[in-house]
Protein backbone atom coordinates (compact mmCIF):
# COMPACT_ATOMS: atom_id res chain seq x y z
CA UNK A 1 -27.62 1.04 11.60
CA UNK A 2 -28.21 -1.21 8.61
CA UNK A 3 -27.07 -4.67 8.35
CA UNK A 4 -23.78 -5.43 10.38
CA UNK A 5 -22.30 -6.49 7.16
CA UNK A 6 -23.43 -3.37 4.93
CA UNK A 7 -22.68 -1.15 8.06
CA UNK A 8 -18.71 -2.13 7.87
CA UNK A 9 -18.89 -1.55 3.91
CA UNK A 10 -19.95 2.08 4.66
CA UNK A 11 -16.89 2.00 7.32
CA UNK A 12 -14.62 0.74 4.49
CA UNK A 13 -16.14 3.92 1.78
CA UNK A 14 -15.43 6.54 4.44
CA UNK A 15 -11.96 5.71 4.81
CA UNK A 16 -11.07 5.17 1.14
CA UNK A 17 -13.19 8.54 0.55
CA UNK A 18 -11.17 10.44 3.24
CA UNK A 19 -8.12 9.69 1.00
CA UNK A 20 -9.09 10.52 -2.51
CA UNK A 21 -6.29 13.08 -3.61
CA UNK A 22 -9.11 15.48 -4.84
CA UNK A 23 -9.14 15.83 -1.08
CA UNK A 24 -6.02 16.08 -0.05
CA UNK A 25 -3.63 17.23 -2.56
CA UNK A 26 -4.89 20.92 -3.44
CA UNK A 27 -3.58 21.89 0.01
CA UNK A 28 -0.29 21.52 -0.69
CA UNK A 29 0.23 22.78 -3.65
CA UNK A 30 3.65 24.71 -4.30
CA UNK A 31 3.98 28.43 -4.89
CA UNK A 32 3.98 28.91 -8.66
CA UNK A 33 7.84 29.80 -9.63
CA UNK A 34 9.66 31.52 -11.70
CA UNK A 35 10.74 28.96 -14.59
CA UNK A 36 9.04 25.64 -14.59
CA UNK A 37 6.61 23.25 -12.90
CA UNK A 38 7.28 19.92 -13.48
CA UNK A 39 5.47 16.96 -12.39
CA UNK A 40 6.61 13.18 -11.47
CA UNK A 41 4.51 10.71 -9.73
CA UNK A 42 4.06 7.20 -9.27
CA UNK A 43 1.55 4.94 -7.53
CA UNK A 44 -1.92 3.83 -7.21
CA UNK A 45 -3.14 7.03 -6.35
CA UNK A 46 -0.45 9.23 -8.67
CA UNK A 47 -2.83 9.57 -12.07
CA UNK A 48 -5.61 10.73 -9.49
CA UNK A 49 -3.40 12.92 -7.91
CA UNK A 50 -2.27 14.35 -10.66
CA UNK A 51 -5.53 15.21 -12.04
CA UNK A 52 -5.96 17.02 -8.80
CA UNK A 53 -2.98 18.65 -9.36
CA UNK A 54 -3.92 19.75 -12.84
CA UNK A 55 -7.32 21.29 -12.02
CA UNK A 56 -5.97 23.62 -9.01
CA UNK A 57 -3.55 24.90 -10.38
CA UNK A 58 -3.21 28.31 -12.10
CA UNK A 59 0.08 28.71 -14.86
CA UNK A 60 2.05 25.94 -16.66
CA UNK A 61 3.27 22.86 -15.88
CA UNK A 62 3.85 19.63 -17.52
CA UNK A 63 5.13 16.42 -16.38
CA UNK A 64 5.04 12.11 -16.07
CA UNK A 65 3.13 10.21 -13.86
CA UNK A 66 3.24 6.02 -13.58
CA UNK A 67 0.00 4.01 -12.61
CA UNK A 68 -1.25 0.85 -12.38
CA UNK A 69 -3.05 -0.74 -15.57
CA UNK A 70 -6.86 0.12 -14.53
CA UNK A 71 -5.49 3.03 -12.33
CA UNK A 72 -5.22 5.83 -14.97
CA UNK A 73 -6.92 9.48 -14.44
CA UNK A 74 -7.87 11.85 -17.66
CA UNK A 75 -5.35 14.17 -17.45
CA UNK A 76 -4.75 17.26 -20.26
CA UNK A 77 -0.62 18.72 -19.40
CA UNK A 78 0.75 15.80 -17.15
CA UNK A 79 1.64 12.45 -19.07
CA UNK A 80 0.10 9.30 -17.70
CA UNK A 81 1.82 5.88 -18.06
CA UNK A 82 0.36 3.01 -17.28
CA UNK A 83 2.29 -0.17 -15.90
CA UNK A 84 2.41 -3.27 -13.93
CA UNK A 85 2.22 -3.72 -10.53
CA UNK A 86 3.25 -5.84 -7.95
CA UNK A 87 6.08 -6.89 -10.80
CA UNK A 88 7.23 -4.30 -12.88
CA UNK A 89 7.37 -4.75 -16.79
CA UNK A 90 8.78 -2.62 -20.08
CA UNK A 91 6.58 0.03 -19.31
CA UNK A 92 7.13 1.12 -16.25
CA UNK A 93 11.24 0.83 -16.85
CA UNK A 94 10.91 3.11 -19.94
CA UNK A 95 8.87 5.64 -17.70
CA UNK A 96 11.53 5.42 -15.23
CA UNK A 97 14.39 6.52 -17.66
CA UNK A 98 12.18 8.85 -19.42
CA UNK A 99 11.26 10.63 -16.20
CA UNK A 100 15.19 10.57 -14.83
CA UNK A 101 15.81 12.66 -18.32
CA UNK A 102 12.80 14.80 -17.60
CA UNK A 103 14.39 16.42 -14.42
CA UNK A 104 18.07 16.49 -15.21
CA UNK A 105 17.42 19.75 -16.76
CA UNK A 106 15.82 21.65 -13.83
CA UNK A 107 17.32 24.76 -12.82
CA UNK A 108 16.56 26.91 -9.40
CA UNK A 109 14.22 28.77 -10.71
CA UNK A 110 11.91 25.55 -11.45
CA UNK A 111 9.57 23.52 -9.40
CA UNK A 112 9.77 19.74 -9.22
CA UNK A 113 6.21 18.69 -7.32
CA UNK A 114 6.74 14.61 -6.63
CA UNK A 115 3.53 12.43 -6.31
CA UNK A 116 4.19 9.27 -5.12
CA UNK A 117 2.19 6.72 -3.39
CA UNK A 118 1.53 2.63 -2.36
CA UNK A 119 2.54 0.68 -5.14
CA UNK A 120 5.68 3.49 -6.83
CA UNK A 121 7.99 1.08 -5.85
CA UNK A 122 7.29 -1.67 -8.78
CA UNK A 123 6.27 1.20 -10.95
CA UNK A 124 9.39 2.98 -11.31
CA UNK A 125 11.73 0.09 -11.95
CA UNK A 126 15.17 1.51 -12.33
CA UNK A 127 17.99 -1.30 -12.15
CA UNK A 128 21.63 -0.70 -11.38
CA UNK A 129 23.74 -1.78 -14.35
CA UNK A 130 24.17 -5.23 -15.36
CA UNK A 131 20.64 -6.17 -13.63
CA UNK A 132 18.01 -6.41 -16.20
CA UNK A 133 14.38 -6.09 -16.09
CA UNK A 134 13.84 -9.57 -15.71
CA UNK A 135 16.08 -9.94 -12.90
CA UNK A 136 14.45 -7.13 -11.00
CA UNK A 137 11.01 -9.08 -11.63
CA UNK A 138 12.52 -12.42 -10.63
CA UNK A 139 13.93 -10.30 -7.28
CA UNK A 140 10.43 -8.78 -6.77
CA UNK A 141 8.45 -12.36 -7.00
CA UNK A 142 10.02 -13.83 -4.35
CA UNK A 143 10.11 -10.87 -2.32
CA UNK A 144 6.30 -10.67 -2.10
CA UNK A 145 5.95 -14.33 -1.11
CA UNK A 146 8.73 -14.57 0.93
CA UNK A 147 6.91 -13.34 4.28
CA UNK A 148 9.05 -10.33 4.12
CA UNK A 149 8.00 -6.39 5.54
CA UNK A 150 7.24 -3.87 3.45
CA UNK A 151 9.72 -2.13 4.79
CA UNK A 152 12.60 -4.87 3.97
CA UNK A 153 11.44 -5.41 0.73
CA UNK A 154 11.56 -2.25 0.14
CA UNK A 155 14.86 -1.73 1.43
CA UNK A 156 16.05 -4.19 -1.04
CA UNK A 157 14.91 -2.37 -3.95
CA UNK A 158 16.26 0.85 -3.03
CA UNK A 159 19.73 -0.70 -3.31
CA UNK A 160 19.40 -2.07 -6.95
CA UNK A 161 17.65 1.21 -8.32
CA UNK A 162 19.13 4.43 -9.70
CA UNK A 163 15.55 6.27 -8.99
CA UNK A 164 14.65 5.17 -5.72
CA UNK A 165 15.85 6.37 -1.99
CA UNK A 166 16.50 9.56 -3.17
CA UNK A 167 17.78 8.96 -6.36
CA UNK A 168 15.47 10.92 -8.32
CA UNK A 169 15.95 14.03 -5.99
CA UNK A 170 19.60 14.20 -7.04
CA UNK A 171 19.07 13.58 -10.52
CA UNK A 172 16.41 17.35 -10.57
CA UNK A 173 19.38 19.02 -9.39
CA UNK A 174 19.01 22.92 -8.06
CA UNK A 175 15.49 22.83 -8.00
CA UNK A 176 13.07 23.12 -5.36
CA UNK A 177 11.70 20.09 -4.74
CA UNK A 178 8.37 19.64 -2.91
CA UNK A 179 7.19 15.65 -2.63
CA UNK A 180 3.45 14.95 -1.61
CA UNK A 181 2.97 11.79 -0.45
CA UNK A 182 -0.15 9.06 0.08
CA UNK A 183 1.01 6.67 2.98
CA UNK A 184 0.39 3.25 2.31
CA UNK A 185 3.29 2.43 5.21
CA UNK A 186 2.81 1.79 8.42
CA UNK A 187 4.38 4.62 10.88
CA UNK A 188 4.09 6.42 7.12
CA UNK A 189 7.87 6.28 6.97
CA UNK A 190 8.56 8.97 3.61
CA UNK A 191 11.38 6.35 2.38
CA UNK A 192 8.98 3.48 2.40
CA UNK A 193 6.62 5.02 0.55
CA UNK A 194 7.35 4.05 -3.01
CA UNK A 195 10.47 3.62 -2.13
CA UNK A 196 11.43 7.46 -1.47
CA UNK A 197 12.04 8.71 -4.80
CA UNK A 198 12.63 12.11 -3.40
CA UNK A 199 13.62 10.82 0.16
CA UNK A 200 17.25 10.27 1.46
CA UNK A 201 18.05 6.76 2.07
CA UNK A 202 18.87 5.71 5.83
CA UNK A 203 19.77 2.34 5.29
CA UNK A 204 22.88 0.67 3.89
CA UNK A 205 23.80 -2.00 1.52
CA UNK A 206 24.45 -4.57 4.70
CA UNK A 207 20.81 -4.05 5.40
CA UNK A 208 19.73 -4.77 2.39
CA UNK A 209 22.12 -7.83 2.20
CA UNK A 210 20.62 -8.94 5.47
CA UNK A 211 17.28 -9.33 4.27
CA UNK A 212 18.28 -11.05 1.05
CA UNK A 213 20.21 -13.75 3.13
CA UNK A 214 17.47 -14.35 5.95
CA UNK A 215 14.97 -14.53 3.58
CA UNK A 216 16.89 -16.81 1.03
CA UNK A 217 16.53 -14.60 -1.80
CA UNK A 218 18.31 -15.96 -5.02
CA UNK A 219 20.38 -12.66 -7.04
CA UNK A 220 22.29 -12.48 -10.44
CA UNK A 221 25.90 -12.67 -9.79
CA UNK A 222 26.38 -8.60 -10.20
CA UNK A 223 23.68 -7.99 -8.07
CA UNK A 224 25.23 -9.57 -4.88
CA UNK A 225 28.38 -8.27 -5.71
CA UNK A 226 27.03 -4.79 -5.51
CA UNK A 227 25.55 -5.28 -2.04
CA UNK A 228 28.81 -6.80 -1.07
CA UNK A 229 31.16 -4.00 -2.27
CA UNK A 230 28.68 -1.38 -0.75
CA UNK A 231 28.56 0.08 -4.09
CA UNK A 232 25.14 0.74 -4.08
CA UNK A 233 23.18 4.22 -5.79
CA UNK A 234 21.67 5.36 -2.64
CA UNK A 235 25.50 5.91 -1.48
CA UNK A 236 26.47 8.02 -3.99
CA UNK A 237 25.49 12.20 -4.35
CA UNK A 238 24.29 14.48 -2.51
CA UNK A 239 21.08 15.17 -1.89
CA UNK A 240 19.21 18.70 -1.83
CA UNK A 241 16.57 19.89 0.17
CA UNK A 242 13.75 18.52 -0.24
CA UNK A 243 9.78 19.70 1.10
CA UNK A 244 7.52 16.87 2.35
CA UNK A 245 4.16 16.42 2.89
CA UNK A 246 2.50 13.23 4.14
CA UNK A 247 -0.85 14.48 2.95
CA UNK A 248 -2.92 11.11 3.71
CA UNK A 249 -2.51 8.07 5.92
CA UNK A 250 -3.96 5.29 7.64
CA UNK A 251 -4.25 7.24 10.62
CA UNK A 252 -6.68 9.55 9.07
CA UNK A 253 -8.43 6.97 7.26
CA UNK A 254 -9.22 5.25 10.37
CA UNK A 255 -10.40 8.64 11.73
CA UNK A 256 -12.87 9.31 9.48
CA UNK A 257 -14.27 5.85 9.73
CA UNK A 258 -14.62 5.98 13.48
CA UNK A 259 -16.20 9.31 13.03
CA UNK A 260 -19.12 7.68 10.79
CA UNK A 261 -19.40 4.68 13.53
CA UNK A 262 -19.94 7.94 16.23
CA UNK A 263 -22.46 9.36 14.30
CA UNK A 264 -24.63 6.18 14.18
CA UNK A 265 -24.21 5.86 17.88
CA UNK A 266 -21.81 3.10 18.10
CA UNK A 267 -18.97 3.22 20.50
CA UNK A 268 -15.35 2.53 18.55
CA UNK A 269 -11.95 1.64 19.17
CA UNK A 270 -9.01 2.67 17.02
CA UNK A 271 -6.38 -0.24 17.80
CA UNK A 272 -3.44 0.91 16.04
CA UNK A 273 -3.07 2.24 12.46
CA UNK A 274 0.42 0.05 11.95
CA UNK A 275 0.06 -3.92 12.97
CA UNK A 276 2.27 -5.73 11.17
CA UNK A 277 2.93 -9.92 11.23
CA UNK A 278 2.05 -12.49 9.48
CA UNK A 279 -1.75 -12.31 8.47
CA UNK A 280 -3.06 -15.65 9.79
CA UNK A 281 -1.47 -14.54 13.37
CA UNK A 282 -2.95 -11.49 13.61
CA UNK A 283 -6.04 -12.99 12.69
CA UNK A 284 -5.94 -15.32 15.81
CA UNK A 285 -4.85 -12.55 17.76
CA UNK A 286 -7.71 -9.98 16.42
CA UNK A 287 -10.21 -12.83 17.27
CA UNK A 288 -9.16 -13.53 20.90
CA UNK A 289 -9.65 -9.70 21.59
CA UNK A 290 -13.11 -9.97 20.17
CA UNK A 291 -14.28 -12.92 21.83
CA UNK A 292 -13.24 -11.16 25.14
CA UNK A 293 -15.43 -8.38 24.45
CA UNK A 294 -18.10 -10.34 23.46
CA UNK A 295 -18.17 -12.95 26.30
CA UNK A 296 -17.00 -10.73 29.18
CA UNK A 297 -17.39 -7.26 28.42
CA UNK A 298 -14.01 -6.88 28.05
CA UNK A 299 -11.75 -3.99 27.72
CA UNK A 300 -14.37 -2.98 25.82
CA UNK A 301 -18.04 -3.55 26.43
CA UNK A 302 -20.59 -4.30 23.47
CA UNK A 303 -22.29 -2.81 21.10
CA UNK A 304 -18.47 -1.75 19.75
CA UNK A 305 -16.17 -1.01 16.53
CA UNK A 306 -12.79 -2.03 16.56
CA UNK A 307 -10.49 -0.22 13.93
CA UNK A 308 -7.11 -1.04 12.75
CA UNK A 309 -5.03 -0.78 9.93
CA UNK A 310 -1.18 -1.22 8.99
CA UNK A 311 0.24 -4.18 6.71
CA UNK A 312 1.20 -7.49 7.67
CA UNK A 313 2.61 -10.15 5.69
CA UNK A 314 1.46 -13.48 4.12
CA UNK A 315 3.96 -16.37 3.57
CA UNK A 316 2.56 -18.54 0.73
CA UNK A 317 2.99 -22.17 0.57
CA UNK A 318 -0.45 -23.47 -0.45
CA UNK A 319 -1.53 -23.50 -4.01
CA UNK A 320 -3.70 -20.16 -3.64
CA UNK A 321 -2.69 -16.55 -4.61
CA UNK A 322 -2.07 -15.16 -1.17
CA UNK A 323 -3.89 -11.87 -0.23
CA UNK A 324 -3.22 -10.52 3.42
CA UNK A 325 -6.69 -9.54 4.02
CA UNK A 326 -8.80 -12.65 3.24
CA UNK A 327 -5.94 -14.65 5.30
CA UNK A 328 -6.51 -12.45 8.09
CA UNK A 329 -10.04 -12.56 7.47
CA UNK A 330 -10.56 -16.51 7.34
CA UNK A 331 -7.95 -16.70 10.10
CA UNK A 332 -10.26 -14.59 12.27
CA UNK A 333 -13.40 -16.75 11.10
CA UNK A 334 -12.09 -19.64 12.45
CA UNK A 335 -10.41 -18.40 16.03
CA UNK A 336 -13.99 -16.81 16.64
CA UNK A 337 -16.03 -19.57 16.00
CA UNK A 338 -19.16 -20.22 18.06
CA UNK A 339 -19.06 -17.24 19.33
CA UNK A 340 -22.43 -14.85 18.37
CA UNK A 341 -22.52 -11.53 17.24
CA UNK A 342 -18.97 -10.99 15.77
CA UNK A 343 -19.01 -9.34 12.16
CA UNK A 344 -15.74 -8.11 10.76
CA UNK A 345 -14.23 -6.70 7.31
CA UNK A 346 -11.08 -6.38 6.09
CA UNK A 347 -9.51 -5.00 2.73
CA UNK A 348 -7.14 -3.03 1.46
CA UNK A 349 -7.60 1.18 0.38
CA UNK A 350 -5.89 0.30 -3.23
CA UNK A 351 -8.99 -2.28 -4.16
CA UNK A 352 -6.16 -5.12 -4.84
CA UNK A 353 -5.42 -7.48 -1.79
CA UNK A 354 -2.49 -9.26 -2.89
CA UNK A 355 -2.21 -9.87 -6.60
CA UNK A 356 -6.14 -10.02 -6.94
CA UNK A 357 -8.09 -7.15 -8.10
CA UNK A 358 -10.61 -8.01 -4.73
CA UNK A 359 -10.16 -5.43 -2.11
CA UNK A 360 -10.72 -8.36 0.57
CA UNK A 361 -14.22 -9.64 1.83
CA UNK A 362 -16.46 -9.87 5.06
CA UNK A 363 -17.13 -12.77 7.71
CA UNK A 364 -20.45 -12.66 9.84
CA UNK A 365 -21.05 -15.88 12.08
CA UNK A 366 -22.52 -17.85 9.24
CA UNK A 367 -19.47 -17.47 7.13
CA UNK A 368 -17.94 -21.35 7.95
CA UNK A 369 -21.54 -23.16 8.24
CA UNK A 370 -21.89 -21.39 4.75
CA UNK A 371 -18.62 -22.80 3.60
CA UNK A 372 -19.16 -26.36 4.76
CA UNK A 373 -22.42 -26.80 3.56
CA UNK A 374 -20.75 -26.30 0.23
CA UNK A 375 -18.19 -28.28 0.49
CA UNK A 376 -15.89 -26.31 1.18
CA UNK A 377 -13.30 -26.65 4.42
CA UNK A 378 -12.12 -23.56 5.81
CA UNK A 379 -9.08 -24.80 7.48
CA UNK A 380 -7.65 -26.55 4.41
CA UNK A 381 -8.10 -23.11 2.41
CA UNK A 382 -6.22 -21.35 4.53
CA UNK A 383 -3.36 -23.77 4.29
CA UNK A 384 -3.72 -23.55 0.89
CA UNK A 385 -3.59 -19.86 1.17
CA UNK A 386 -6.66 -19.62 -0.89
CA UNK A 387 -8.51 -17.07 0.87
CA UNK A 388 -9.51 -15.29 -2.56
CA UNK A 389 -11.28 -18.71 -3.65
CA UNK A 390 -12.76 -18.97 -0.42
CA UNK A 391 -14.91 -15.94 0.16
CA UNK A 392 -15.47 -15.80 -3.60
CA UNK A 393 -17.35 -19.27 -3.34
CA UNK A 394 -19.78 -17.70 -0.75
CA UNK A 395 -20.56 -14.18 -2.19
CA UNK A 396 -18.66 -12.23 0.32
CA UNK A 397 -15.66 -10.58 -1.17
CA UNK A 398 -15.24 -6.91 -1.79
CA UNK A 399 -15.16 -5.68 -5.09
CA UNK A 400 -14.46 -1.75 -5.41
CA UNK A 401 -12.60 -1.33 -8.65
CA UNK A 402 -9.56 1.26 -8.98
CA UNK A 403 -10.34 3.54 -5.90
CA UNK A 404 -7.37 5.83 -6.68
CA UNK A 405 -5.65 5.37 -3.94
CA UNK A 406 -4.12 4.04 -1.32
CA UNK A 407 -3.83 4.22 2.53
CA UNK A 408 -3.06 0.75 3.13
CA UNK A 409 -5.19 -1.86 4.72
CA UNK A 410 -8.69 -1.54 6.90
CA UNK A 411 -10.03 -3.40 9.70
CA UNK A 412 -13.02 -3.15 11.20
CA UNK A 413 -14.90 -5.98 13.52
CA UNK A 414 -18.01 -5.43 15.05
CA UNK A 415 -19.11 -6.88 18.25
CA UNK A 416 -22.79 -6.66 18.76
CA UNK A 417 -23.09 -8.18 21.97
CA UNK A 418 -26.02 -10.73 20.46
């Protein structure tokens, strides 16, 4: 094994790698039909999985895919857009309209293949009439700050979008309709994932309203009134069949990374592939599990690997940017203090960890020594919720650029028993 630290970077590359949709799309490719293939997509990983699409397949097709700026993927027949994300912008609402006129043409004899990862959600922003672009973004701010699931938030902007929770799905008509999807979710819930443009929607407009009031959420006038009425799009139409195909997850991300730590020799420990919480909890929690190891040989005994993954949530009220992973991460630092032989990473598959282009960082048992002999006080950062400017200060955060794709957030802590 090489360095602790390097040795949980290598973790980190074999999950991302088990994801890339050169991997995992060509296996699900449709049957070519009779009329058309058409192509929609959008997500982190949908310009990459398009280009996968693009070079297995043999006839026509054409199509529209929406990324994130940085995310794009050279791509010949399929359009790529790119567009903001986490708040949408001009971009990514012309896409949506553009691509809800793309498929309104579709007859049974075509083919409507959906990509659609982490991240489709802001891409595609579609609002109900007489909410405008700004009020979506305004909605979406305080949604991602407001300590709220990704499933509730998403839930949310279902019922204010004419392309979302299934929306799209009606709008392609008679056609068959296969949707290929990238979990970023944790239990990889289909509707959560981009917000199910091609997925039925199970929840209602009182759920939606619920979230908005226990999380304080301020809405235009029309907006409310919508929820209120129950005159929402996911209620209206009927949706067709529809194929789908979870074709990557956490779950197998995790798997491939505990199959590298096996190969080295090193027992590991897949936790759970969908924690949730608030980051700075699970932090404490994460560390109280390691310290037991560590100190008592318990449940696990050392030399070990634990693995996790799933999404939880950061509240900001500090004067940093937020970022789920370094808050978990400097949350950990500090709960495991003093104790030897504790390494740990976390980041997220996508290469953004919050609204930061940093993937996350890594903590070794120098990590708060190293802080305060700069000046630097842990525990104030993470009230501040500056974990970004904290591991940045000290060299340690994880930089991967656009990894084209997205599978969520990794965990890994090492316990070497020294």
């Amino acid at each position: 094994m090489n360095s602790p630290t390097v040795f949980l970077q290598r973790l980190f590359e074999a999950a991302i790698g088990s994801a890339q949709p050169a991997v995992c799309v060509p296996p699900y490719l449709p049957e070519r039909p009779a009329g058309r293939l058409v192509v929609v997509g959008a997500g982190k990983a949908s310009a990459a999985m398009a280009r996968a699409v693009e070079r297995n397949w043999r006839g026509p097709l054409e199509g529209l895919v929406v990324t994130r700026y940085g995310h794009a993927a050279a791509c010949d027949r399929i359009e790529i857009v790119e567009a903001a994300h986490p708040v949408p912008d001009q971009n990514g609402l012309e896409a949506a309209s553009r691509m809800l006129e793309l498929v309104a043409g579709l007859t049974e004899n075509d083919t409507l293949l959906g990509l659609f990862s982490g991240g489709g959600s802001a891409l595609l922003p579609a609002p109900i009439q007489g909410v405008t672009l700004a009020d979506k973004q305004d909605i979406n701010r305080q949604l991602l700050t407001c300590g709220a699931t990704i499933a509730e938030l998403n839930c949310v902007r279902r019922h204010f979008s004419r392309i979302k929770g299934g929306g799209l799905a009606r709008a392609a008509g008679p056609a068959k309709i296969v949707n290929l999807l990238i979990s970023d979710v944790p239990g990889d819930n289909p509707l959560d994932i981009a917000s199910g443009p091609l997925v039925a929607d199970t929840t209602s407009a009182t759920d939606a309203l619920d979230v908005i009031n226990r999380f304080g959420i301020r809405l235009p006038a029309v907006a409310r009134a919508s929820l209120e009425d129950g005159n929402t799009p996911t209620d209206q139409g009927a949706m067709p069949a529809v194929e789908t195909h979870v074709i990557a997850s956490p779950q197998q991300s995790l798997a491939a990374a505990a199959e590298l730590c096996r190969s080295q020799g090193i027992p590991v420990h897949i936790l759970s592939d969908r924690i949730e919480g608030e980051a700075k909890d699970v932090g404490v929690v994460m560390a109280g599990l390691a310290r037991q190891i560590a100190c008592r040989s318990e449940p696990f005994v050392p030399p070990c690997v634990l693995l996790s993954g799933g999404e939880t949530t950061v509240t900001v009220k500090g004067t940093g940017k937020g970022g789920r992973n370094v808050a978990f991460l400097l949350s950990f630092s500090l709960a495991i203090e003093g104790v030897d032989g504790v390494y740990a990473l976390a980041g997220d598959t996508d290469g953004i960890d919050g609204l930061e282009a940093i993937a996350g960082a890594t903590c070794d048992p120098t990590t708060l020594a190293r802080a305060r002999q700069i000046g630097i006080n842990p525990r104030t950062s993470l009230g501040n919720d500056d974990g970004h400017g904290f591991f940045h200060a000290l060299g340690d955060s994880i930089v991967t650029g656009p990894p084209r794709t997205n599978v969520n957030d990794f965990r890994a802590i090492l316990v070497t028993g020294k």
